[in-house]
Protein backbone atom coordinates (compact mmCIF):
# COMPACT_ATOMS: atom_id res chain seq x y z
CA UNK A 1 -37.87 -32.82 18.59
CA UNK A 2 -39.00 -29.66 16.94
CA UNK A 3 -38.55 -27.45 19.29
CA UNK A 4 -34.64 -28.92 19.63
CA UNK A 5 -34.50 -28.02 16.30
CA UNK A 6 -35.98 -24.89 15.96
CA UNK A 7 -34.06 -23.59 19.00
CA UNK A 8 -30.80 -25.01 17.06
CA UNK A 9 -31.93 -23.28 13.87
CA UNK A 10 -32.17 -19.79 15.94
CA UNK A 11 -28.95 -20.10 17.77
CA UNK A 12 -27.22 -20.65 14.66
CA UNK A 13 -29.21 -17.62 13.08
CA UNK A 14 -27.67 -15.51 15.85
CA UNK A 15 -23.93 -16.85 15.73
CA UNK A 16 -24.06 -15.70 11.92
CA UNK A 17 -25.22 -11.95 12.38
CA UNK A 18 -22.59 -11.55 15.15
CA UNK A 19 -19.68 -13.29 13.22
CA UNK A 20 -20.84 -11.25 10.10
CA UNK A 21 -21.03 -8.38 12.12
CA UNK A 22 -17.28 -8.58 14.30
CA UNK A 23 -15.61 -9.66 10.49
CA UNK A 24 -16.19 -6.69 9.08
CA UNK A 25 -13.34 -4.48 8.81
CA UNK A 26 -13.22 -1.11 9.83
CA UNK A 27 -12.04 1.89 8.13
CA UNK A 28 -9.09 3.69 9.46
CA UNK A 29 -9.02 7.27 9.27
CA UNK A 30 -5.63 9.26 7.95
CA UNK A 31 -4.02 12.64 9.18
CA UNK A 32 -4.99 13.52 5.12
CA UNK A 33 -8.38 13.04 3.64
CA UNK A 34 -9.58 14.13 0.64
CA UNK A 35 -13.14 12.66 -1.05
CA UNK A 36 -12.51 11.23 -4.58
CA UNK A 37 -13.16 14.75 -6.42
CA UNK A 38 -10.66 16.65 -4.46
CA UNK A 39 -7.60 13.61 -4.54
CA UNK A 40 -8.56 13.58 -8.88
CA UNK A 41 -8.13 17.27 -8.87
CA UNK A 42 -5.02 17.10 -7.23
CA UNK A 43 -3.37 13.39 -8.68
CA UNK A 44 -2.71 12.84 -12.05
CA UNK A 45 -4.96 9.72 -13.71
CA UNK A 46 -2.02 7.92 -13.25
CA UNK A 47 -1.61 8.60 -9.74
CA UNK A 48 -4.84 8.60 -8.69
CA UNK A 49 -4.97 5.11 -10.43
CA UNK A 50 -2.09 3.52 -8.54
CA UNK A 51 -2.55 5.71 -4.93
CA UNK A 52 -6.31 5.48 -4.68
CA UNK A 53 -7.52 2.43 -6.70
CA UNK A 54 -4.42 0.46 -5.65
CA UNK A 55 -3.29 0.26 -9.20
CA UNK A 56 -0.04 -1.00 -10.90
CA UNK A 57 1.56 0.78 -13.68
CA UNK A 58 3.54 -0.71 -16.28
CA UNK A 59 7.00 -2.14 -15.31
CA UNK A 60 9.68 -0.18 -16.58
CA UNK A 61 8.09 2.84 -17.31
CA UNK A 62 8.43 4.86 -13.97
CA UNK A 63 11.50 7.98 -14.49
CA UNK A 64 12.59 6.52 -11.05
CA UNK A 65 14.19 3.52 -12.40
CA UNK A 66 16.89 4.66 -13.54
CA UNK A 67 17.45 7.99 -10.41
CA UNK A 68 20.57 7.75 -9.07
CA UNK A 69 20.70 11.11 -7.20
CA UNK A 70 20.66 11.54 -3.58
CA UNK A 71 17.20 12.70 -2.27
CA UNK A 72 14.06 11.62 -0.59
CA UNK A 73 11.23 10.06 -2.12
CA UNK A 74 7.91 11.27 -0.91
CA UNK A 75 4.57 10.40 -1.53
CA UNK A 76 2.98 12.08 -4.20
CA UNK A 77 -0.66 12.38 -2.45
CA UNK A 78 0.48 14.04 0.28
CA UNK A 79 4.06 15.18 0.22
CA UNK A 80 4.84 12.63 3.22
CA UNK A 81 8.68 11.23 3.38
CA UNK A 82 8.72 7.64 2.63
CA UNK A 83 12.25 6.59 1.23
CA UNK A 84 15.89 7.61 1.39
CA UNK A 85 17.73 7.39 -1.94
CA UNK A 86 20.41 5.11 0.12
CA UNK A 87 17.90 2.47 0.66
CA UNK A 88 17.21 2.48 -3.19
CA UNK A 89 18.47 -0.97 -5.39
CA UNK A 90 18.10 -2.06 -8.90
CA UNK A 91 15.90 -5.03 -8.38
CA UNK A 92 15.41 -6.26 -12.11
CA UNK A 93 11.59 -6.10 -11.43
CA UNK A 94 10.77 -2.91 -13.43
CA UNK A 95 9.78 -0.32 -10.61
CA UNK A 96 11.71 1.06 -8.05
CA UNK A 97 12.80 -0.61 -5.49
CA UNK A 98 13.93 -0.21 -1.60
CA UNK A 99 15.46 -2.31 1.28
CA UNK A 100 13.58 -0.34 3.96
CA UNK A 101 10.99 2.69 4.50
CA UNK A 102 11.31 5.65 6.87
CA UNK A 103 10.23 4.38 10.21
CA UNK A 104 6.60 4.99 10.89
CA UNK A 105 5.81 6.50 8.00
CA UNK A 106 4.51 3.10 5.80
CA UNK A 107 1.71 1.20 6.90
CA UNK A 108 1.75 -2.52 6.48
CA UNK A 109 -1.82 -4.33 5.11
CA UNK A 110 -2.74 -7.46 3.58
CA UNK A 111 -4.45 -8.05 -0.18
CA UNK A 112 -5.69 -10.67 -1.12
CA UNK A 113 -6.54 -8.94 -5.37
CA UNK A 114 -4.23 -11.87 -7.73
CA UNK A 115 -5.66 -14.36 -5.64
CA UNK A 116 -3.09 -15.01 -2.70
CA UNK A 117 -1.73 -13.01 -0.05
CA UNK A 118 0.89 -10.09 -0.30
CA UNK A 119 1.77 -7.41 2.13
CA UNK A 120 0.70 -4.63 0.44
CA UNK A 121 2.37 -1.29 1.32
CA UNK A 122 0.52 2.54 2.38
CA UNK A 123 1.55 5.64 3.34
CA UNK A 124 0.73 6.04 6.83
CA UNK A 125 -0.23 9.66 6.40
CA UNK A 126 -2.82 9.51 3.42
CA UNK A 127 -3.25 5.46 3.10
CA UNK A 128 -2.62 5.98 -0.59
CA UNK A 129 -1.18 2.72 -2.07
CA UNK A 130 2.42 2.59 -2.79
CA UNK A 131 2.97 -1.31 -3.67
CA UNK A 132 4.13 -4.55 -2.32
CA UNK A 133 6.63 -5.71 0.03
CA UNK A 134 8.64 -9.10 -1.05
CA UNK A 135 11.29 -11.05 0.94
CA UNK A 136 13.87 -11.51 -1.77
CA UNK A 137 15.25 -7.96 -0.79
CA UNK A 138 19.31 -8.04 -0.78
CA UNK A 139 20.36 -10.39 2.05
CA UNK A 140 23.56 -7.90 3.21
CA UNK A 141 20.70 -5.41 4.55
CA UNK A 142 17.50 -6.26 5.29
CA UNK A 143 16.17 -8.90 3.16
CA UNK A 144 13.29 -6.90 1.62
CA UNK A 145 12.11 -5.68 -1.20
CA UNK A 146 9.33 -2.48 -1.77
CA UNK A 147 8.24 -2.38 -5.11
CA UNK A 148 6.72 0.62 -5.12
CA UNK A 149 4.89 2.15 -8.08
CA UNK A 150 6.59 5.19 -9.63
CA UNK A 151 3.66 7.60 -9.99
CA UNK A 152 3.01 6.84 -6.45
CA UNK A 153 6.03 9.29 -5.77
CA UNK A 154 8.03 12.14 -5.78
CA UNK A 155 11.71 12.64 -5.77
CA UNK A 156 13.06 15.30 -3.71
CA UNK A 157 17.14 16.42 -4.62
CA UNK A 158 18.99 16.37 -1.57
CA UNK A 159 20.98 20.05 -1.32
């Protein structure tokens, strides 16, 4: 009988280290990366806040709110072309807000931070963070909704 269940006890030992080992998520590398020193050189606090740290700034306090020009929004990090001005709507929420991305250029991951799961948006060229994708977007397009942090872009003037 001990031997059963010292045999049991090492099986199970084993089935932990190689669960604990398979769950562990790997890192993906970006076309851009910069270590912490060189992104804070180049980012504002604010910016390096929301892109790198996955922060949220205040709502209503992004310059963005209230753009109504015709342009591209980019990602501040790295200059990468994320959103059209078309694809821009006044969502009530207090940041920016757009029906779709540029295909290819977001990346699409999962947080768990306030304690439930969102689909948390990237850009697919420098992983910064951008925001959080909602499906109460308006229903004539696509549905969706990016709420995407101000200081996590740039606006670009169409010419």
């Amino acid at each position: 009988m001990k031997k059963l269940i010292s045999t049991l006890v090492l099986l199970m030992m084993f089935s932990c280290v190689g669960n604990s080992q398979n769950s562990s998520k790997e890192k993906k590398s970006y076309k851009v990366e910069k270590t912490d020193i060189e992104w804070k050189k180049l980012l504002s606090p604010m910016q390096y806040y929301v892109l790198r740290e996955a922060g949220t700034e205040r709502a209503f306090t992004s310059e963005f709110n209230e753009n109504h020009k015709k342009g591209i929004y980019v990602c501040a990090a790295c200059k990468t072309a994320l959103y059209k001005s078309e694809n821009k709507f006044d969502s009530g929420s207090g940041w920016p807000s757009f029906d779709r991305a540029i295909n290819g250029n977001i990346e699409l991951d999962v947080d768990y931070k306030i304690g439930y799961r969102r689909t948390e948006l990237k850009c697919n060229t420098c992983g910064g963070h951008l925001g959080h994708s909602f499906d109460d977007g308006p229903k004539e397009t696509t549905g969706k909704r990016h709420c995407i942090n101000g200081a996590a872009l740039e606006f670009v003037v169409e010419k």
